[in-house]
Protein backbone atom coordinates (compact mmCIF):
# COMPACT_ATOMS: atom_id res chain seq x y z
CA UNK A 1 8.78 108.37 40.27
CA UNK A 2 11.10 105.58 40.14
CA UNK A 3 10.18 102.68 37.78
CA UNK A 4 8.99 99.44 40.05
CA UNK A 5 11.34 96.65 38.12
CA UNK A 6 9.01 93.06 38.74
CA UNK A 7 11.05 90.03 38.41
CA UNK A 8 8.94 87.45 35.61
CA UNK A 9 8.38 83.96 36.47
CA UNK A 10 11.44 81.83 35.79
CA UNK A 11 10.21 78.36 34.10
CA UNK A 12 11.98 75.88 32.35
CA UNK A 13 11.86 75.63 28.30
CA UNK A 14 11.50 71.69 28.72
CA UNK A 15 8.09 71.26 31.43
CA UNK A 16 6.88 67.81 32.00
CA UNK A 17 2.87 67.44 30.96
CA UNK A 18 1.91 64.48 33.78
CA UNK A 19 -0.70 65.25 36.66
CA UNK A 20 -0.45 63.69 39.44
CA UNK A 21 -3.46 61.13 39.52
CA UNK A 22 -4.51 62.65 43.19
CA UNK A 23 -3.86 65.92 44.70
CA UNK A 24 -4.23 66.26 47.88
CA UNK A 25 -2.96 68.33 50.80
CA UNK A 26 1.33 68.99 50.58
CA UNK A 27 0.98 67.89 46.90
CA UNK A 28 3.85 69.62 45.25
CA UNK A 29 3.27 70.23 41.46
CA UNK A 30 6.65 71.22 39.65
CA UNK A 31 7.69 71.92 36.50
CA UNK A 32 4.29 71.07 34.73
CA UNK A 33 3.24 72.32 31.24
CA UNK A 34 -0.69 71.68 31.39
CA UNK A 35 -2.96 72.52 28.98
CA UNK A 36 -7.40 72.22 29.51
CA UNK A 37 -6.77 70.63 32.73
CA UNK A 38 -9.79 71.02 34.45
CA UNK A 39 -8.62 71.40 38.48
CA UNK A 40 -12.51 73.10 39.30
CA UNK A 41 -13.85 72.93 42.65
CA UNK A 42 -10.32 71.16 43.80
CA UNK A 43 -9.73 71.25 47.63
CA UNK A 44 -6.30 71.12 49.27
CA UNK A 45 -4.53 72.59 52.21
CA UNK A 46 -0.43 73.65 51.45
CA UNK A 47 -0.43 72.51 47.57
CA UNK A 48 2.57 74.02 45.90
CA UNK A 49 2.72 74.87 42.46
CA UNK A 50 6.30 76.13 41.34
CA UNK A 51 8.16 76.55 37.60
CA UNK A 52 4.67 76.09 35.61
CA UNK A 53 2.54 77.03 32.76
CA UNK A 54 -1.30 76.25 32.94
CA UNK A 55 -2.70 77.51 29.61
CA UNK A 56 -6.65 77.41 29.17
CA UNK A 57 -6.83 75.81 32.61
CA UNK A 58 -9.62 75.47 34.92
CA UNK A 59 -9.38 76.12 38.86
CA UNK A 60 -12.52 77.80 39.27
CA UNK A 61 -14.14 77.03 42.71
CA UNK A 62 -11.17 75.90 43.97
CA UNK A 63 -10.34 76.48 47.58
CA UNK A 64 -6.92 76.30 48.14
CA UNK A 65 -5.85 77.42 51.73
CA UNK A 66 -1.94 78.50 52.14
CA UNK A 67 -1.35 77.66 48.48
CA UNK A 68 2.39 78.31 47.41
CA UNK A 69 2.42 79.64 43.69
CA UNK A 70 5.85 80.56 42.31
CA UNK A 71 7.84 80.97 39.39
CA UNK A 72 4.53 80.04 36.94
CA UNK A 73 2.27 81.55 34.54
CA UNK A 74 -1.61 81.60 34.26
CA UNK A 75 -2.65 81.87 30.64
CA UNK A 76 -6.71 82.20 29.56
CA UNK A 77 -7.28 80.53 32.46
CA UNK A 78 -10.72 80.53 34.30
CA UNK A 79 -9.99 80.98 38.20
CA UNK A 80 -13.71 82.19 38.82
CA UNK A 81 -14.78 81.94 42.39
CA UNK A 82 -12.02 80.32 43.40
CA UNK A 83 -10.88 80.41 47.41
CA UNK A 84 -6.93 81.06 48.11
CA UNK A 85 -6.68 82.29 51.70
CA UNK A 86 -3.27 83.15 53.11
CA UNK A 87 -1.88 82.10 49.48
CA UNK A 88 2.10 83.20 48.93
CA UNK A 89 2.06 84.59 45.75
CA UNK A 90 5.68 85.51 43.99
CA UNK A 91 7.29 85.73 40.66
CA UNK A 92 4.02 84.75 38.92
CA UNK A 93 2.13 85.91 36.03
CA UNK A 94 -1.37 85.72 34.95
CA UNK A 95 -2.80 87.08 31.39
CA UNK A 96 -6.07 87.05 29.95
CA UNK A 97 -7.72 84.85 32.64
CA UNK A 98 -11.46 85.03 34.10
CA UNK A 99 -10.63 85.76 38.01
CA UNK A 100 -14.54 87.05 38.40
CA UNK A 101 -15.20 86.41 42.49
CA UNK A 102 -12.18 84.90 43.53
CA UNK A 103 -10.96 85.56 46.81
CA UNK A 104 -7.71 85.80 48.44
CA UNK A 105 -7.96 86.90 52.03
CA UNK A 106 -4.81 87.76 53.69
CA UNK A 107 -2.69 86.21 50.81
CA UNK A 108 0.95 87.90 49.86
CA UNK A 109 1.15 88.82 45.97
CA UNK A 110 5.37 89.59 45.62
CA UNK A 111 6.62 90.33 41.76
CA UNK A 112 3.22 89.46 40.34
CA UNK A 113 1.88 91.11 37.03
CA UNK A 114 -1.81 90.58 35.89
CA UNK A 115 -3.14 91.59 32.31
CA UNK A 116 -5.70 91.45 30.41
CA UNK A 117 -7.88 89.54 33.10
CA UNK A 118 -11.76 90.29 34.22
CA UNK A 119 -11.75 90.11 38.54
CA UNK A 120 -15.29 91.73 38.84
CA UNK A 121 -16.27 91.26 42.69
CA UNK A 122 -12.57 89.52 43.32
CA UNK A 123 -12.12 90.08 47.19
CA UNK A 124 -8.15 90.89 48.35
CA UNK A 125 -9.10 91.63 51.88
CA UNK A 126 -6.25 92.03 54.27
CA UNK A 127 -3.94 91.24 51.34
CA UNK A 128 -0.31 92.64 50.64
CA UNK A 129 0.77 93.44 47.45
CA UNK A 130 4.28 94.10 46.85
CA UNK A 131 5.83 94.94 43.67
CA UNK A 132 2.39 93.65 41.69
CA UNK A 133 0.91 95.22 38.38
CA UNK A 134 -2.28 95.18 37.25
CA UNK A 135 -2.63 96.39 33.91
CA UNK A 136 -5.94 96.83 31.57
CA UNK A 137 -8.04 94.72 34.30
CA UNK A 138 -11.77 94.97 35.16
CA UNK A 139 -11.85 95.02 38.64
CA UNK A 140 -15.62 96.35 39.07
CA UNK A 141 -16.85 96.13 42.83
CA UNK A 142 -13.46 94.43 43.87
CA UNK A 143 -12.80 94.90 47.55
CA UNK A 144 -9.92 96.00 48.38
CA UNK A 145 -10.74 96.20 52.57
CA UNK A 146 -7.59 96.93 55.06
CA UNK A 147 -5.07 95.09 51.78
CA UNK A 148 -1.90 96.77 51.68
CA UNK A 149 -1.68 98.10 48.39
CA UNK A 150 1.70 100.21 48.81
CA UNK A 151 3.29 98.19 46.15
CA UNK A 152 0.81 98.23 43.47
CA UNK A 153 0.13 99.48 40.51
CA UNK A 154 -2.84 99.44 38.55
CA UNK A 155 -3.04 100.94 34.71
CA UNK A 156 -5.78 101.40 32.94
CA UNK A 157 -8.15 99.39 35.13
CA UNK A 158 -12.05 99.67 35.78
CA UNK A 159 -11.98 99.95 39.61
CA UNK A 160 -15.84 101.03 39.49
CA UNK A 161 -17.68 100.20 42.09
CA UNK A 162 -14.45 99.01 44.26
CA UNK A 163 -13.88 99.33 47.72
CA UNK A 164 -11.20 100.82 49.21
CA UNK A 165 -11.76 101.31 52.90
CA UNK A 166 -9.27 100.98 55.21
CA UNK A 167 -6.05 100.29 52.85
CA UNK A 168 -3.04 101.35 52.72
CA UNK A 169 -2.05 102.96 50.21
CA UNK A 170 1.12 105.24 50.76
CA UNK A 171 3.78 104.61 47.33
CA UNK A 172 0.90 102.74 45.27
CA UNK A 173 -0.01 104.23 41.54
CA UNK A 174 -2.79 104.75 39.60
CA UNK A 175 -2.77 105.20 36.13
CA UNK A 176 -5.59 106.19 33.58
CA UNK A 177 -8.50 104.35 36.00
CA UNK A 178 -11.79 104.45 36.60
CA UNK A 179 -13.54 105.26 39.30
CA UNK A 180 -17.11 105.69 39.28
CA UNK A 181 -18.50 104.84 42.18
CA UNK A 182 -15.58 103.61 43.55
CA UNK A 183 -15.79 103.90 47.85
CA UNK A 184 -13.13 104.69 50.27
CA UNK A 185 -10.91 106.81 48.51
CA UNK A 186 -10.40 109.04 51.07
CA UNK A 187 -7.84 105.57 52.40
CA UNK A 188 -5.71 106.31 49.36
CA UNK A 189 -3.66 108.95 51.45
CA UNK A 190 -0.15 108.47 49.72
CA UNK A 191 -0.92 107.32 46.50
CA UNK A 192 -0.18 108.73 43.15
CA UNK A 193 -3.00 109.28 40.56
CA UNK A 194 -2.09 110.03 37.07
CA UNK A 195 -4.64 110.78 34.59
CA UNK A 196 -4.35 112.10 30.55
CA UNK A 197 -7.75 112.63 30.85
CA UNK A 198 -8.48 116.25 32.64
CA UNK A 199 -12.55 114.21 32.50
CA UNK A 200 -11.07 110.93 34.82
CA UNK A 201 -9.29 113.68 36.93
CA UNK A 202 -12.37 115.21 37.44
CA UNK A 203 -14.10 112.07 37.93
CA UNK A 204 -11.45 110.86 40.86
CA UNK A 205 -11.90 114.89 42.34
CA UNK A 206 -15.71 114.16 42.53
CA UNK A 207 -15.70 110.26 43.69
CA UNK A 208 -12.79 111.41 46.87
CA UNK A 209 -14.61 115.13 48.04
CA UNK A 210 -18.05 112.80 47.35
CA UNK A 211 -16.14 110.06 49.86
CA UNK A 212 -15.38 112.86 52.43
CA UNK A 213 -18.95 114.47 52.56
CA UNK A 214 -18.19 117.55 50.60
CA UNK A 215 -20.83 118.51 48.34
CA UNK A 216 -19.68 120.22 44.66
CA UNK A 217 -22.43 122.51 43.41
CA UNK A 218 -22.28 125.63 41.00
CA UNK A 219 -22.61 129.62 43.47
CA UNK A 220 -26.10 129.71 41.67
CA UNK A 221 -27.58 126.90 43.41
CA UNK A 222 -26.77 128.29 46.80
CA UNK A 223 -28.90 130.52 48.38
């Protein structure tokens, strides 16, 4: 399988470090540098956010409808519970940030990586994910319902508990998951699953013939 090549977020050595004092709907924030801002529970309709770096940063509870986010980078951030429907996602990435029940209906993630970051109950219904990574995530009971995820990959995430019904999912990879309990995985027709573990291999074989109805059992406990 061909290598997916993700372009990284292009921002500028030099970033100014000056918030607007209001930000409100069409706000355009560019080329900021900010560092403990605290943005929580901010409301705005269009905001655009292009060419920065928000280090230790706090948008949780924000609700941020058709948010533009480009060419910027997310660092320990704490985006918990934060609202970004229809959000255009591209050239961004985020790193050791607390994304715990955020939810992006029908956003678009394009040449998006995500490490090191906990999205336990994160929501990406209806989502499309193109050219994203997701690498050494938590992503327990994240729902996943009708996203398209045939651009994705996810390495060495915890996808327990996550829901997967009604994706699409032809061209995405998995790599070294987990699955327990995971639902829907019968909607994964078309993606790759690669697991050095012959026990996680097992443990996918179980969750998808569980998913399907089929029952595993040993010849000596049928009569």
């Amino acid at each position: 399988m061909a290598a997916r090549k993700i372009a990284g977020p292009r921002v500028r050595a030099q970033l100014d470090s000056i918030l607007p004092t209001e930000i409100e709907d069409e706000t355009r924030l560019l080329d900021l540098g900010l560092e403990d801002v605290d943005l929580s529970d901010l409301e705005a309709e269009h905001l655009e956010i292009g060419g920065c770096r928000l280090t230790r940063s706090k948008l949780a509870g924000s609700d941020l409808e058709k948010l533009i986010l480009v060419d910027s980078e997310l660092l320990h951030c704490d985006v918990a519970n934060a609202r970004w429907s229809d959000a255009a996602v591209t050239r961004v990435a985020i790193v050791s940030s607390r994304m715990t029940g955020f939810a992006g209906p029908g956003m678009s993630l394009q040449h998006t990586t995500v490490r090191d970051s906990l999205l336990d109950y994160a929501s990406f219904r209806f989502a499309k994910f193109q050219k994203v990574e997701l690498s050494d995530c938590r992503l327990q009971n994240a729902d996943f319902v009708s996203a398209d995820l045939s651009g994705a990959v996810f390495r060495q995430c915890d996808l327990s508990g996550a829901e997967f019904s009604q994706v699409k999912a032809a061209g995405a990879l998995f790599v070294d998951c987990t699955w327990d309990g995971a639902k829907g995985l019968s909607f994964l027709a078309g993606a790759t699953v690669a697991a050095s573990s012959p026990i996680d291999t097992l443990t996918f074989a179980t969750a998808v013939t569980t998913a399907a109805g089929i029952t595993l059992t040993h010849p000596d406990e049928v009569e």
